[in-house]
Protein backbone atom coordinates (compact mmCIF):
# COMPACT_ATOMS: atom_id res chain seq x y z
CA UNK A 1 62.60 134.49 66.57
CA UNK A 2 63.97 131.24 65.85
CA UNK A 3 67.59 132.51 66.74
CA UNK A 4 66.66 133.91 69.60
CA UNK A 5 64.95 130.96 71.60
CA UNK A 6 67.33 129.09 70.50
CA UNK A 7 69.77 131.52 72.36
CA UNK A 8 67.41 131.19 75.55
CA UNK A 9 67.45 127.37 75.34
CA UNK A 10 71.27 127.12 75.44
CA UNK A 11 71.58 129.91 78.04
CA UNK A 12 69.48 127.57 80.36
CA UNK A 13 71.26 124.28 79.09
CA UNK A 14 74.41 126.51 80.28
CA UNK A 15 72.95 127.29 83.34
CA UNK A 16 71.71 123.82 84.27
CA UNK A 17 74.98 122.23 83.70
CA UNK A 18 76.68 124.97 85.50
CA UNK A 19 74.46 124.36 88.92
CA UNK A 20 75.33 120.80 89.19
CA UNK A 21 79.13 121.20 88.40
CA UNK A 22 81.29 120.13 90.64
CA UNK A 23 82.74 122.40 93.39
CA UNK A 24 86.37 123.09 93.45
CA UNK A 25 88.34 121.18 95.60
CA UNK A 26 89.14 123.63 98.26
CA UNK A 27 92.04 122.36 101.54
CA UNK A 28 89.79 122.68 104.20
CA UNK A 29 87.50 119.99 101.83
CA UNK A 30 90.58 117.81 100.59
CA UNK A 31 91.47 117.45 104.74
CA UNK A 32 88.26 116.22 105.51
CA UNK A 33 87.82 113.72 102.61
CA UNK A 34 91.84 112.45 103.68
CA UNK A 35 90.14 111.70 107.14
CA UNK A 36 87.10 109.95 106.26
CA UNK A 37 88.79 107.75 103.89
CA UNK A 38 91.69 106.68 106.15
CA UNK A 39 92.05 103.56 107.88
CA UNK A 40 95.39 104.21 110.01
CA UNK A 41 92.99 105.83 111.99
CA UNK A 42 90.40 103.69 112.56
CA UNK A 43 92.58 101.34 113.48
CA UNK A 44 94.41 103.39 116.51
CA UNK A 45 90.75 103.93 117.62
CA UNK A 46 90.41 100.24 117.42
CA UNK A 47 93.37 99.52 119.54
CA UNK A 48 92.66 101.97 122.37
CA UNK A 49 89.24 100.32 122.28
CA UNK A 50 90.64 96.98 122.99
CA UNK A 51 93.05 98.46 125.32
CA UNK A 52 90.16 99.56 127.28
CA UNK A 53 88.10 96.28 127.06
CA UNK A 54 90.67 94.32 128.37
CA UNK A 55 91.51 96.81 131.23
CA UNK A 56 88.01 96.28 132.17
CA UNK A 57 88.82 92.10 132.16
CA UNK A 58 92.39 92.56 134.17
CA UNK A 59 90.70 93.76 137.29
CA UNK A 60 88.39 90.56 137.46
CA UNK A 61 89.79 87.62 139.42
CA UNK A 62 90.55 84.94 137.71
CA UNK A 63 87.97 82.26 136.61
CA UNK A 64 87.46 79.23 138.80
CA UNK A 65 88.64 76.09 137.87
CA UNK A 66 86.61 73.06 138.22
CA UNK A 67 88.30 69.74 139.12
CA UNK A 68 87.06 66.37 139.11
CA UNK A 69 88.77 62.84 139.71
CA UNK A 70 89.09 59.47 140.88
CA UNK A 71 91.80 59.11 143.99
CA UNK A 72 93.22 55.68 145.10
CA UNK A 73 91.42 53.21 142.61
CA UNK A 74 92.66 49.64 143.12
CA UNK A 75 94.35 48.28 139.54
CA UNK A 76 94.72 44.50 141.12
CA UNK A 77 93.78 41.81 143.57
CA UNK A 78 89.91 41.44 144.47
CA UNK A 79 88.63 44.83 144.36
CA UNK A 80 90.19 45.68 141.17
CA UNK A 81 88.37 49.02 139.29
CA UNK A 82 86.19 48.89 141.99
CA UNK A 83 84.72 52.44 142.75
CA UNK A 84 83.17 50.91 146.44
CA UNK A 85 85.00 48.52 148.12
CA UNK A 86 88.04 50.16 148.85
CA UNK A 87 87.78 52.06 151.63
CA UNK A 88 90.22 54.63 150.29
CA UNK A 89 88.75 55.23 146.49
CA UNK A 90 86.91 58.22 146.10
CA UNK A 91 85.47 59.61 143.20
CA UNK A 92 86.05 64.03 143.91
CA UNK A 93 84.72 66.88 142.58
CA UNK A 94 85.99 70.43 143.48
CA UNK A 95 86.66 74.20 142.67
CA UNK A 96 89.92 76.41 142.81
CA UNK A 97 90.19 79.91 143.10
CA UNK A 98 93.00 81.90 142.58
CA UNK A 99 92.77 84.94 145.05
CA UNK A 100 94.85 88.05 143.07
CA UNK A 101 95.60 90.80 144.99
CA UNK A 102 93.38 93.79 144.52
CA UNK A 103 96.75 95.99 143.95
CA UNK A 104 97.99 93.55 141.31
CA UNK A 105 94.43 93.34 139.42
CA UNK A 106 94.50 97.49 139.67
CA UNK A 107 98.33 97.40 138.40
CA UNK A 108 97.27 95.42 135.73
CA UNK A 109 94.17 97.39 134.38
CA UNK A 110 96.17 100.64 134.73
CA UNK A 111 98.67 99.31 132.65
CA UNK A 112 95.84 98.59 129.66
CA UNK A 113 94.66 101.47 130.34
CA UNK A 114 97.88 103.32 129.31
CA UNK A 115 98.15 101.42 127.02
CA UNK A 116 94.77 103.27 125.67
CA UNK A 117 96.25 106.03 126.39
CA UNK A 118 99.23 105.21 123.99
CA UNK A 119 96.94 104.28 120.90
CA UNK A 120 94.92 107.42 121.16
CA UNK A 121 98.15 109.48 120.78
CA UNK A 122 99.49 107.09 118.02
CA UNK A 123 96.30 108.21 116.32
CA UNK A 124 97.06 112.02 116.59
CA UNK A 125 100.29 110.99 115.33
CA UNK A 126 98.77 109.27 112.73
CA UNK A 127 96.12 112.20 112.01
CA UNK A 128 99.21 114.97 112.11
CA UNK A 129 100.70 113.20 108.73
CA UNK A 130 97.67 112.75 107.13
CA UNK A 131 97.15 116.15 107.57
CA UNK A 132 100.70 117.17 106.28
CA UNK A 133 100.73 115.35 103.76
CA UNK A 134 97.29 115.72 101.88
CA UNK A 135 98.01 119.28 102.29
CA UNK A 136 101.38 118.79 100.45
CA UNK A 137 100.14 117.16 97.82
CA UNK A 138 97.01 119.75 97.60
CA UNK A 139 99.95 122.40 97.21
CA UNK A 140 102.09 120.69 95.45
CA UNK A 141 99.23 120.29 92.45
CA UNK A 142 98.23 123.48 92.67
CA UNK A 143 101.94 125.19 92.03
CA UNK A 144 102.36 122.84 89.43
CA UNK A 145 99.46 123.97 87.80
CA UNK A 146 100.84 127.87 88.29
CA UNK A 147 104.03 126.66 86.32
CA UNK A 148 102.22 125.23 83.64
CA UNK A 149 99.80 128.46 83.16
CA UNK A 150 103.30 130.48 83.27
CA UNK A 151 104.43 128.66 80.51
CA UNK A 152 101.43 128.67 78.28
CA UNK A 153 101.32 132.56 79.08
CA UNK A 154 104.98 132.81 77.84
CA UNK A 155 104.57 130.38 74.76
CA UNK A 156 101.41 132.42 73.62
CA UNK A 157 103.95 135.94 73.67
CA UNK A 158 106.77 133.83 71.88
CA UNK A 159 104.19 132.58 69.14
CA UNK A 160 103.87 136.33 68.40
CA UNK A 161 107.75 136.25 68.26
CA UNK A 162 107.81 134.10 65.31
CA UNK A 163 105.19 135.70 63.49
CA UNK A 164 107.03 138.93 63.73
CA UNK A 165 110.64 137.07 62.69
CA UNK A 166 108.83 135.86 59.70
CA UNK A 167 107.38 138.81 58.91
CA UNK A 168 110.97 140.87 59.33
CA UNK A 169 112.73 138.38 57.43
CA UNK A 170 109.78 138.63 54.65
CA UNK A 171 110.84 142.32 54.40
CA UNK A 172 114.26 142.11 54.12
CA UNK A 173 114.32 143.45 58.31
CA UNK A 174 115.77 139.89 59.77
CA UNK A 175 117.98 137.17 58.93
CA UNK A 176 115.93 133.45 58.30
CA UNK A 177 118.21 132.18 61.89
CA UNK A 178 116.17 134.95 63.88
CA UNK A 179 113.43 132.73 62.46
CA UNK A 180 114.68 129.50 63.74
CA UNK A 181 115.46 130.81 67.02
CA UNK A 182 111.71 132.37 67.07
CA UNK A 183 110.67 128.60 66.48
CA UNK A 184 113.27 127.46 68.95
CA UNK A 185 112.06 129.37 71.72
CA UNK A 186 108.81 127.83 71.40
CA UNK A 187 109.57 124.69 70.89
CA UNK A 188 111.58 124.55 74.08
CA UNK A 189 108.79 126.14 75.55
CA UNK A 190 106.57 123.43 74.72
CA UNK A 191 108.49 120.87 76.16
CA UNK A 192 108.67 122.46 79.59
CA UNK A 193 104.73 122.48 79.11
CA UNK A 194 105.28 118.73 78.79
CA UNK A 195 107.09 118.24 81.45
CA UNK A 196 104.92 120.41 83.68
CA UNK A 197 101.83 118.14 82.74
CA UNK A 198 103.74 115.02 83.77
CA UNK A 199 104.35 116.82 87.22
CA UNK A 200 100.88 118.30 87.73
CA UNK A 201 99.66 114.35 86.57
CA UNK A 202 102.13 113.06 89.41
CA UNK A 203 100.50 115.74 91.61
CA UNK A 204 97.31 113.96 91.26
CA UNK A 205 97.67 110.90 91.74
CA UNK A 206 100.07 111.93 95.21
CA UNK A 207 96.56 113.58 95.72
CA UNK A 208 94.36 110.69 95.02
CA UNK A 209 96.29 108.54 97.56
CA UNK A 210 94.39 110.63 100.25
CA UNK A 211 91.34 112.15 98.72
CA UNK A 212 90.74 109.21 96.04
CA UNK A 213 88.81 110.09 92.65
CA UNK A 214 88.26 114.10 93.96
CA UNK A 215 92.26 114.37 93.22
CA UNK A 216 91.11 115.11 89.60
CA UNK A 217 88.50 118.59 90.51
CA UNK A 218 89.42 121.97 89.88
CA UNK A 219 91.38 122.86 92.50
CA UNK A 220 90.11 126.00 94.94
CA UNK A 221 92.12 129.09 96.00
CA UNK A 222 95.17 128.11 98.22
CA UNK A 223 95.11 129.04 101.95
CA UNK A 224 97.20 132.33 102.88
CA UNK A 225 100.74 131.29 103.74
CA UNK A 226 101.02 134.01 106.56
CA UNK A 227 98.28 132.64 108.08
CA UNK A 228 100.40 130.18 110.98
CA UNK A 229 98.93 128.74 114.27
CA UNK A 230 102.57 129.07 115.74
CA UNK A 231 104.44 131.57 116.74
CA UNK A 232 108.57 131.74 117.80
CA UNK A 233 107.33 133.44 121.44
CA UNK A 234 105.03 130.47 122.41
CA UNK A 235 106.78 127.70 120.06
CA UNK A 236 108.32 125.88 123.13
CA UNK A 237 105.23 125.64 125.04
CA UNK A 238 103.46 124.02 121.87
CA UNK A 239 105.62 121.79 121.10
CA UNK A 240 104.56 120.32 124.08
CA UNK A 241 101.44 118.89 122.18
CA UNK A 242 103.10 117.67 119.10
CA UNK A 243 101.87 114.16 119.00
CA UNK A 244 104.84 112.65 118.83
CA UNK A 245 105.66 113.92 121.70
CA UNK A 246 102.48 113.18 123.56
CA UNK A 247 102.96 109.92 122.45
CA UNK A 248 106.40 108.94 124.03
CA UNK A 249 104.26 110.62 127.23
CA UNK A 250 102.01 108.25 126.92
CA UNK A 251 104.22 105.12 125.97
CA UNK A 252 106.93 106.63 129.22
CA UNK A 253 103.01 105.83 131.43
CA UNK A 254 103.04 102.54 130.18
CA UNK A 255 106.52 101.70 131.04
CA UNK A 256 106.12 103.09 134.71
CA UNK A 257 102.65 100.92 134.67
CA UNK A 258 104.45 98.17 133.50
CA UNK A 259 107.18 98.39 136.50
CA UNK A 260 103.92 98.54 138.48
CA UNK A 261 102.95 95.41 137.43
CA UNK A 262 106.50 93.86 138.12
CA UNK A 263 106.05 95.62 141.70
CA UNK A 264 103.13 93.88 142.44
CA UNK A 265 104.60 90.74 141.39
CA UNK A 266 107.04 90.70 144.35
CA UNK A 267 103.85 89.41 146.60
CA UNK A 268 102.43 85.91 146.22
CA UNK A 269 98.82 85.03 144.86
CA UNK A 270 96.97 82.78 147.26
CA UNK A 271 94.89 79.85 145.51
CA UNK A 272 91.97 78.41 147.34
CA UNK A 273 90.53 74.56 146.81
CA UNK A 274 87.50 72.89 148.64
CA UNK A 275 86.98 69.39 147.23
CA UNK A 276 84.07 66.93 147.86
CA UNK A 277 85.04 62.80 148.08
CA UNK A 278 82.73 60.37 147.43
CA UNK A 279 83.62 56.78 149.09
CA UNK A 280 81.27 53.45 149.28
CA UNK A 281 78.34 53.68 151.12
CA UNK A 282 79.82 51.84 153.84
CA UNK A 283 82.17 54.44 154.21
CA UNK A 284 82.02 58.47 155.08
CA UNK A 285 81.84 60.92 152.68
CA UNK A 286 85.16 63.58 152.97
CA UNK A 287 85.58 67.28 152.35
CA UNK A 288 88.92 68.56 151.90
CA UNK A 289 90.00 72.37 152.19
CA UNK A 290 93.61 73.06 150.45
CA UNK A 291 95.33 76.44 150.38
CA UNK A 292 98.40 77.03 148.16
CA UNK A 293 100.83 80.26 148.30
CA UNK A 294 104.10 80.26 146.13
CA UNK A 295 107.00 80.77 147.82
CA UNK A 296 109.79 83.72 146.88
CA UNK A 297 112.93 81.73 147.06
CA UNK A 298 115.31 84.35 145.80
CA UNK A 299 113.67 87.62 145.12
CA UNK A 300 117.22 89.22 144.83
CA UNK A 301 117.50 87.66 141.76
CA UNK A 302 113.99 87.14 140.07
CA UNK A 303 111.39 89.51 141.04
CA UNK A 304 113.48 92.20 142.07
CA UNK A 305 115.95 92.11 138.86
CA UNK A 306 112.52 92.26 136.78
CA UNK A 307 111.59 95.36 138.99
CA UNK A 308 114.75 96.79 138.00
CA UNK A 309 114.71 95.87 134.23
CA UNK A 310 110.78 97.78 134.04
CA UNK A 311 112.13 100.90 136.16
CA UNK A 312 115.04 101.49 133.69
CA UNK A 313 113.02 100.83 130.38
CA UNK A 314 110.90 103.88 132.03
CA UNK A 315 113.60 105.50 132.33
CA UNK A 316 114.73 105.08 128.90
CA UNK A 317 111.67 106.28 127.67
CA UNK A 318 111.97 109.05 130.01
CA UNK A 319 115.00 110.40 128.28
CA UNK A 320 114.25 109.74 124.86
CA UNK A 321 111.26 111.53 124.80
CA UNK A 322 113.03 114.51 126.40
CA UNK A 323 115.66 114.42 123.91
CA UNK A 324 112.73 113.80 121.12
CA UNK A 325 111.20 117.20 122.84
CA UNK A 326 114.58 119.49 121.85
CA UNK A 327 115.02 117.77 118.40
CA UNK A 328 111.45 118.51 117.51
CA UNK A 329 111.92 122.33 119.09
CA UNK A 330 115.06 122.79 116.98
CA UNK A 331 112.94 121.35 114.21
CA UNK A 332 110.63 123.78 114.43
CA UNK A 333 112.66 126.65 114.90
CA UNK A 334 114.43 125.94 111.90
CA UNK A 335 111.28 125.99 109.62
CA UNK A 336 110.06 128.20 111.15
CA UNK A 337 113.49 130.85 110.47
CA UNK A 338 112.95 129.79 107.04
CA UNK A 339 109.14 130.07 106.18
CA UNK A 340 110.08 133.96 107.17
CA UNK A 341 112.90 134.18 105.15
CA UNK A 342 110.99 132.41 101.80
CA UNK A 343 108.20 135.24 102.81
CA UNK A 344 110.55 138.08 102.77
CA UNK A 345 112.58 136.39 99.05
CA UNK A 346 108.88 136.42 97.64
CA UNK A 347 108.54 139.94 98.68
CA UNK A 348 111.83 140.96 96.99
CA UNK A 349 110.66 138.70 94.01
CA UNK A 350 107.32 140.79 93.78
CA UNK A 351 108.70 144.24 94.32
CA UNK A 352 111.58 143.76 92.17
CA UNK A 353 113.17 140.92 90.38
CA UNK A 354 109.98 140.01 88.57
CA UNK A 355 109.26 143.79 87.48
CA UNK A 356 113.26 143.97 86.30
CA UNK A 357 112.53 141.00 84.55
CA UNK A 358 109.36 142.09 82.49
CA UNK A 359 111.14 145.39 81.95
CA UNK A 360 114.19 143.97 80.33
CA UNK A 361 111.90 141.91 77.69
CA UNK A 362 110.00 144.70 77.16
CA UNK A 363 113.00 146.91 76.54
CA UNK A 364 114.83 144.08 74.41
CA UNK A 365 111.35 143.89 72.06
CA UNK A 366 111.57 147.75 71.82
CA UNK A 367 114.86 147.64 70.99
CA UNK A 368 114.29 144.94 68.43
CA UNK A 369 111.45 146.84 66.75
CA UNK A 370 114.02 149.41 66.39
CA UNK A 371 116.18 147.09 64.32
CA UNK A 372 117.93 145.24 67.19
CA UNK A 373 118.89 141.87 67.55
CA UNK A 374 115.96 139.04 67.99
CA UNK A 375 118.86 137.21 70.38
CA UNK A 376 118.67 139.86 73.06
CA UNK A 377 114.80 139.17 73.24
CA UNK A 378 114.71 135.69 73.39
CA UNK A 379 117.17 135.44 76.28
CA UNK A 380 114.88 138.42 77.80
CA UNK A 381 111.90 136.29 77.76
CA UNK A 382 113.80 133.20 79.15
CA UNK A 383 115.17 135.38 81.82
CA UNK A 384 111.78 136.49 82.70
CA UNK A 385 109.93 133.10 82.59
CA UNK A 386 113.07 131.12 84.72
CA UNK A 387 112.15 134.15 87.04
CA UNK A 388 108.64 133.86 87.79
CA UNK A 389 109.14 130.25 87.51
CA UNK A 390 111.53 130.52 90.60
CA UNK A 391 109.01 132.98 92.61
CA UNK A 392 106.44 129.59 92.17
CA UNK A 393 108.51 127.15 92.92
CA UNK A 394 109.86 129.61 96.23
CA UNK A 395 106.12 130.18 97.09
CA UNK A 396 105.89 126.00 96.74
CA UNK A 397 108.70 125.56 98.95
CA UNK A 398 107.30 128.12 101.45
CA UNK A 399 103.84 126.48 101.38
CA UNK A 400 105.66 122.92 101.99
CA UNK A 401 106.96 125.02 105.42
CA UNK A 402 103.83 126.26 105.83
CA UNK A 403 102.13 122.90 105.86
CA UNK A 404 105.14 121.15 108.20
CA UNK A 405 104.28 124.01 110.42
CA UNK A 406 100.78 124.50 110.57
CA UNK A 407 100.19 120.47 110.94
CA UNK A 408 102.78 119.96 113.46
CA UNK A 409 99.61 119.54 115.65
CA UNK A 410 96.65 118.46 114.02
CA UNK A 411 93.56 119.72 114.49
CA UNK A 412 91.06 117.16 115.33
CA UNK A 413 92.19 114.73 118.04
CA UNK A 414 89.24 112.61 117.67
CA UNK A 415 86.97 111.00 115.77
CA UNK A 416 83.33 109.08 116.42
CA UNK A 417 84.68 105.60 116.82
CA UNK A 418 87.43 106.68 119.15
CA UNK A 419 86.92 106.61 122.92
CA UNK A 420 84.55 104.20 122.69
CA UNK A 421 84.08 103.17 125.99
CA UNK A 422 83.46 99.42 127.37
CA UNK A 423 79.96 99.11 128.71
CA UNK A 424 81.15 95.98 130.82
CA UNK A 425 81.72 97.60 134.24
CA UNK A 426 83.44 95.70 137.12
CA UNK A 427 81.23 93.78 139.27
């Protein structure tokens, strides 16, 4: 009785521990942790926020300026520092208003507002590499890990090896070198495994850059590496959203708004001044009414050479972003060729290199049972592991393609701090 509850009470300890285990880390879960924890993007959605604010402030007129003074106080004679006697002092007080054009103000907030524009797209830029890389480094862990369990799969088989070398050379089968290369074999074995936990411990810690302390769970199933969201037929109309792309759109807007701005600069702002003097009371009381408008004097060679500059630098972006639009399609046509090509390798790999390559060793340990040479084995089994090793580290390099491919665009634009709009609205 006393065995058996004791049986119950660790299959519940078992279980308990069990339910609150944590969950292996799957992609979809490592993605969304890389988001929350970023700050690149809290910070585009902080400057198209202040883009916005102050595109709500450029279509305000300016603030008024208040202006006091004292005009024509006498410094000698009689009436020296005298605020009264002279006839001319007077003590003023007065307001100036600069009148901006309602197309200049609108030029203006347009160009902040582009300028929005520009930040939100540097934060799908900024979202697209987060994306590619957390899912790199998710992959790259994971096929590290496949290595490793290769390895230990292969080291267990050649630990049989040397008990059956010692045994042959025991009974006068095999020579005492068979034995030493039995040993050799797994010693060299065990380094690899060495060297494949220093990689998967780099993995992690490329992991924990994006998904912190969750870089060290048990990592989930990997996604299916034929499942792509693009396609060669419909590749050139998508690259049309790669954020990069969308980006020199937006910053090729804020070069044209910018010429906008120089455009409306070719007019003059009027300034407006009504200012009350105070004299003696023996003497009237003045108000004065000034209007100033700055003159053009040679628009040839100032506003309209400014003009000019702005209209080329939007052309220049112009051109670079459709130059940026056929690297990035070339780009992607290229991975693209070869993420098929890797697929159709691993297919060859599975059908028959890696079948060849357990049928040799198995042939080679037949053959040695038989009274052949040990030798003939152990380069079988190093054959067979350097094989399946390649088939993971092709099915890495295919999932690398896989993850330039299938983050090209990412796939969440926004998140809840961006787009927040200014509540200020124009009076």
């Amino acid at each position: 009785m006393f065995i058996v509850s004791f049986l119950a009470a660790l299959c519940l300890t078992l279980t308990t521990l069990s339910a609150y285990a944590e969950p292996a880390l799957t992609l979809a879960r490592a993605l969304e942790l890389a988001q929350q924890r970023s700050r690149q993007l809290t910070a585009q959605d902080a400057a198209a926020s202040a883009s916005r604010e102050m595109a709500v402030a450029a279509r305000q007129l300016p603030d008024p300026t208040l202006k006091a003074g004292i005009n024509n106080l006498p410094v000698n004679g009689s009436d020296r520092f005298s605020l009264t006697r002279d006839f001319m002092t007077m003590r003023s007080i007065g307001v100036m208003q600069e009148l901006t054009r309602a197309d200049k103000r609108k030029a203006r907030s347009t160009r902040f507002e582009r300028e929005a524009e520009a930040a939100e797209a540097g934060r799908a830029v900024a979202l697209a590499s987060l994306q590619r890389d957390t899912a790199a480094a998710w992959l790259e862990r994971h096929y590290q890990e496949r290595v490793r369990a290769i390895l230990v799969a292969q080291r267990d088989e050649a630990g049989l090896q040397i008990e059956a070398a010692d045994a042959a050379y025991r009974g006068g089968r095999g020579s005492q070198a068979d034995a030493f290369a039995a040993r050799s074999a797994v010693a060299q074995i065990d380094d690899r495994i060495r060297q494949a936990d220093r990689q998967i411990a780099t993995a992690k810690t490329k992991l924990a850059r994006w998904v912190g302390d969750d870089a060290n769970q048990e990592l989930a199933a990997p996604p299916d590496l034929a499942d792509l969201h693009l396609d060669a037929w419909s590749l050139e109309s998508q690259i049309a959203n790669h954020p990069q792309i969308a980006m020199l759109a937006r910053q090729e807007e804020v070069a044209r708004a910018e010429a906008e701005v120089a455009r409306s600069n070719k007019h003059s702002d009027w300034s407006v001044e009504l200012m009350y003097s105070q004299r003696g009371s023996a003497y009237s009381n003045m108000v004065s009414l000034n209007v100033s408008i700055p003159l053009k004097v040679d628009p040839a060679k100032r506003q309209d050479r400014e003009l000019a500059a702005k209209l080329a630098l939007a052309d220049q972006a112009h051109d670079q972003r459709e130059e940026a639009i056929r690297e990035r399609l070339a780009e992607a046509h290229s991975w693209l060729q070869e993420w098929k090509s890797n697929r159709d390798r691993l297919t060859q790999y599975d059908k028959t290199l890696i079948p060849l390559a357990s049928e040799r060793t198995r042939a080679a340990m037949a053959a040695y049972r038989g009274g052949g040479l040990l030798g003939s084995v152990l380069e079988a089994r190093r054959m067979e592991i350097d094989t399946r090793m390649e088939r993971v580290r092709l099915e890495m390099e295919t999932a690398g393609l896989w993850a330039q491919l299938n983050y090209l665009i990412p796939t969440e634009r926004r998140s809840p701090l961006q787009g927040r709009a200014s509540e200020v609205t124009e009076k």
